[in-house]
C-alpha atoms as a PDB file:
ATOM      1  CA  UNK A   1      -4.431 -17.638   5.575  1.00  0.00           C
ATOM      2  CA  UNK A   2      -7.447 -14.804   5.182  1.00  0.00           C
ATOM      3  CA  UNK A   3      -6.563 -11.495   5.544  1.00  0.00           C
ATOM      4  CA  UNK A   4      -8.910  -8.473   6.365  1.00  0.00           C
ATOM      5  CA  UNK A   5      -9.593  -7.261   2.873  1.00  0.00           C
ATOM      6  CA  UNK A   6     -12.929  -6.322   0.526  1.00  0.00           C
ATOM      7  CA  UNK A   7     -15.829  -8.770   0.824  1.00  0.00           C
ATOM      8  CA  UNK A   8     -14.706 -10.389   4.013  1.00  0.00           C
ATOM      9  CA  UNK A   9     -16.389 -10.839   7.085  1.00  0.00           C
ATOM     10  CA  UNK A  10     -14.199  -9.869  10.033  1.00  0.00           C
ATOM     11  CA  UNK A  11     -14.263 -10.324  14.022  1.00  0.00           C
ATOM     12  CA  UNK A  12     -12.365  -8.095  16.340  1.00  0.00           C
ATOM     13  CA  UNK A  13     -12.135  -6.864  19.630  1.00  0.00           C
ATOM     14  CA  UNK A  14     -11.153  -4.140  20.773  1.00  0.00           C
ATOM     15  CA  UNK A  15     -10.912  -0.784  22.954  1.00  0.00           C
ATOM     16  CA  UNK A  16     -11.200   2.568  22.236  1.00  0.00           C
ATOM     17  CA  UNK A  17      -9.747   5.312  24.616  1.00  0.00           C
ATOM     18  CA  UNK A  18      -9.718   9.320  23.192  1.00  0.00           C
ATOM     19  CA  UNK A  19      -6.664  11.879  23.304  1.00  0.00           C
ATOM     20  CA  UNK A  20      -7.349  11.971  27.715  1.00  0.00           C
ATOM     21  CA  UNK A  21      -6.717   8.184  27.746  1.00  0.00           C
ATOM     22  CA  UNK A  22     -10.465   7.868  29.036  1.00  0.00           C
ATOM     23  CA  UNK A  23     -12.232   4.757  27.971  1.00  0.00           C
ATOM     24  CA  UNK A  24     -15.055   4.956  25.986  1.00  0.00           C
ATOM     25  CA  UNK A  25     -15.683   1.436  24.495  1.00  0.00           C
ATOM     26  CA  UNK A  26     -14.338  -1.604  25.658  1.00  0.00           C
ATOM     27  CA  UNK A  27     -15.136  -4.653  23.449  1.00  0.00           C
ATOM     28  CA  UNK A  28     -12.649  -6.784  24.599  1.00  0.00           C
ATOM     29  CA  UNK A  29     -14.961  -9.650  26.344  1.00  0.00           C
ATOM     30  CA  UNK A  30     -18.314 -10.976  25.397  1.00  0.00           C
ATOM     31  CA  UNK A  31     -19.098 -11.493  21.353  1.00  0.00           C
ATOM     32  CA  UNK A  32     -16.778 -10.012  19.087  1.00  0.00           C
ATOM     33  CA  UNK A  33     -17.707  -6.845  16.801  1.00  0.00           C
ATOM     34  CA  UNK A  34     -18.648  -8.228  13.020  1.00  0.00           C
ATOM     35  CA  UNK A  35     -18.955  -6.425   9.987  1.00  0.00           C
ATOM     36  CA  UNK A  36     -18.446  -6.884   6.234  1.00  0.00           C
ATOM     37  CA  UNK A  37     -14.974  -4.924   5.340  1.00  0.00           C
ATOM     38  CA  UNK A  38     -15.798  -2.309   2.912  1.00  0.00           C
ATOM     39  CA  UNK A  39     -19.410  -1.855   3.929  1.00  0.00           C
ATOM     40  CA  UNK A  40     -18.798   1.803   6.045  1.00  0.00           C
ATOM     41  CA  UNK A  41     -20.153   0.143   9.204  1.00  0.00           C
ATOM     42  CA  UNK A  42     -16.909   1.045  11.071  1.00  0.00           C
ATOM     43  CA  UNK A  43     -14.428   4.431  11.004  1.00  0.00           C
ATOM     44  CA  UNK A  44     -13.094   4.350   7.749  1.00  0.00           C
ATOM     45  CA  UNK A  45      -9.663   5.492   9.381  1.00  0.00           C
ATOM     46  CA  UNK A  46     -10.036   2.370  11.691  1.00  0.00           C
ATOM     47  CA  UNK A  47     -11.626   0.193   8.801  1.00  0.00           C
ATOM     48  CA  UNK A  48      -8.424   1.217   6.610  1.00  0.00           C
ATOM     49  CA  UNK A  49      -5.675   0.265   9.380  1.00  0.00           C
ATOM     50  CA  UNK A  50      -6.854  -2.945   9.323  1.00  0.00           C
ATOM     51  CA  UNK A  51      -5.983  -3.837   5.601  1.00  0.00           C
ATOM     52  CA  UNK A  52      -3.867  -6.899   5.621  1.00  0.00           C
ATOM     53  CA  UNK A  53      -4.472  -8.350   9.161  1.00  0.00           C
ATOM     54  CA  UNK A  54      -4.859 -11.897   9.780  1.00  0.00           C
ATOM     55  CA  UNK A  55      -6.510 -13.568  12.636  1.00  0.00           C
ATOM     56  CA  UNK A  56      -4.554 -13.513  15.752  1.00  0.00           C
ATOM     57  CA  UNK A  57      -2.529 -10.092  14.689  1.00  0.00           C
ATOM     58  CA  UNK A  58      -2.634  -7.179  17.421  1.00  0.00           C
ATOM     59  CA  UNK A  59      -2.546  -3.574  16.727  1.00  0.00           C
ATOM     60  CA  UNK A  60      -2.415  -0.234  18.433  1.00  0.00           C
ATOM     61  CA  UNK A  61      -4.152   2.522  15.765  1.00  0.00           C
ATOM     62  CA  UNK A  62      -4.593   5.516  16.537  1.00  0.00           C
ATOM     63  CA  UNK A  63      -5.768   8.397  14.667  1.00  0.00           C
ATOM     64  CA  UNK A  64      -7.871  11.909  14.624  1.00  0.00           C
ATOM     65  CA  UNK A  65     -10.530  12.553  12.507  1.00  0.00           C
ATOM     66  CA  UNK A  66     -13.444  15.326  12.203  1.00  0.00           C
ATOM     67  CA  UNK A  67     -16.443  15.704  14.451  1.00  0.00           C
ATOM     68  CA  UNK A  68     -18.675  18.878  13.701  1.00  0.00           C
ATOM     69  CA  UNK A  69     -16.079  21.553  13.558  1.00  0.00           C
ATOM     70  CA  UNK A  70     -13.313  19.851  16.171  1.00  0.00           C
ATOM     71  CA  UNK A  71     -10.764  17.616  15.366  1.00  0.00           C
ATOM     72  CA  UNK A  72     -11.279  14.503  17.459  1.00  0.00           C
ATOM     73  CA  UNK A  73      -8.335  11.635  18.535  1.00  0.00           C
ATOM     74  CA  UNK A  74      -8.899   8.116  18.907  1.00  0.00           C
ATOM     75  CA  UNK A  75      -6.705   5.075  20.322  1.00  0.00           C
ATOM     76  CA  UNK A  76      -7.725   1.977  19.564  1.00  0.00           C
ATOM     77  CA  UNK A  77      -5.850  -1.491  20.610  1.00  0.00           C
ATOM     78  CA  UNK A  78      -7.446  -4.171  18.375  1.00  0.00           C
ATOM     79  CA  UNK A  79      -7.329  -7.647  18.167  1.00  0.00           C
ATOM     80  CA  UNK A  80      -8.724  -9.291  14.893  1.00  0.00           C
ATOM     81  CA  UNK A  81     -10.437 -12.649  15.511  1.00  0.00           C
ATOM     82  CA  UNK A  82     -11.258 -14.234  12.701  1.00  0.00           C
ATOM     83  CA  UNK A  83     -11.741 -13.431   8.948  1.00  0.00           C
ATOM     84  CA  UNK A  84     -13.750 -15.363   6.242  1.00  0.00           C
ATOM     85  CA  UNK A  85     -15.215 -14.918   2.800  1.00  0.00           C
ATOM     86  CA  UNK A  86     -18.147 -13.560   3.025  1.00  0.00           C
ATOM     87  CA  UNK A  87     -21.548 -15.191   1.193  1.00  0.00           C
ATOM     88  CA  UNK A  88     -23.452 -13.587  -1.779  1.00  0.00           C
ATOM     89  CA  UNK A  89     -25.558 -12.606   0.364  1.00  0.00           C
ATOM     90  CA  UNK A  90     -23.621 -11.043   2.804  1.00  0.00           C
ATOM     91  CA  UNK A  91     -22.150  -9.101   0.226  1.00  0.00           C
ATOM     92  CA  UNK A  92     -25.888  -8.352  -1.349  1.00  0.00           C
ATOM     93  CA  UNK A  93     -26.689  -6.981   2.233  1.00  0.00           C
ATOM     94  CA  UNK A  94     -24.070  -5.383   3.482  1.00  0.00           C
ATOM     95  CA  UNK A  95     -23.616  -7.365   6.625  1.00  0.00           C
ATOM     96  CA  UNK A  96     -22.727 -10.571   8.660  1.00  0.00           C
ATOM     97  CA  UNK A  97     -25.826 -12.720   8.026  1.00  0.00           C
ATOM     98  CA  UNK A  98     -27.409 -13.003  11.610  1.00  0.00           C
ATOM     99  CA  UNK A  99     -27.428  -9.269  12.459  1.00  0.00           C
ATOM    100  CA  UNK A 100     -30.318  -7.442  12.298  1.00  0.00           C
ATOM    101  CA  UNK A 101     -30.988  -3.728  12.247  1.00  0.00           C
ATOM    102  CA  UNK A 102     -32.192  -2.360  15.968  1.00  0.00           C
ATOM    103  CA  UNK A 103     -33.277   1.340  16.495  1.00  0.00           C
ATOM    104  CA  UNK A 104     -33.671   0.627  19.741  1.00  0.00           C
ATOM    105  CA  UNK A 105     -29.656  -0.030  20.523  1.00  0.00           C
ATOM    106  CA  UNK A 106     -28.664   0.433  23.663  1.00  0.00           C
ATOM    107  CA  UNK A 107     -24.866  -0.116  25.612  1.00  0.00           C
ATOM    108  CA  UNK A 108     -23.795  -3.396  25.253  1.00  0.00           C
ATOM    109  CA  UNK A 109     -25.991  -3.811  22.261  1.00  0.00           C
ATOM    110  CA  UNK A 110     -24.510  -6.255  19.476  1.00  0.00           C
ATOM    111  CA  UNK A 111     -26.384  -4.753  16.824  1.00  0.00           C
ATOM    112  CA  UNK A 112     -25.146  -3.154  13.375  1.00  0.00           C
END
């Protein structure tokens, strides 16, 4: 079985709640989140936490990190959905092929 490790391609879900318990993303339903592990796309505190999952696995991170000058705490329950080699070209890129750069993103965008 694939685990989540360098020059794999990863799908989660997820939410992410900070230190009140409010919600502030909820990615639980709809297309799971993909990225190329290792690429900095995600928090590299979350990115590192998931070292070692397999598909299926569950997992409540949490963890504080800087923003500007405060110290900032996130909860995160995560699901991880899948996990495959990634292509040459993935790796060349630096991203799932399919997903394309918008600098237009909005909420419920499923952009990189």
């Amino acid at each position: 079985m694939l685990t989540v490790q360098k020059e794999h391609i990863i799908s989660l879900r997820y939410t992410m709640k900070d230190d009140q318990g409010v919600l502030l993303e909820d990615r639980m339903s709809g297309r799971p989140v993909e990225f190329l592990y290792g690429s900095g796309d995600i928090l590299p505190e979350l990115e590192s936490n998931l070292s070692g999952m397999a598909p299926g696995d569950v997992a409540n991170l949490s963890f504080s990190t800087e923003l500007g000058s405060s110290l900032v705490s996130y909860f995160f329950e995560v699901v991880v959905e899948g996990v495959r080699k990634a292509t040459d070209n993935e790796i060349a890129n630096g991203r799932p092929e399919g997903l394309k750069e918008n600098k237009d993103c909005g909420p419920g965008c499923d952009c990189w």
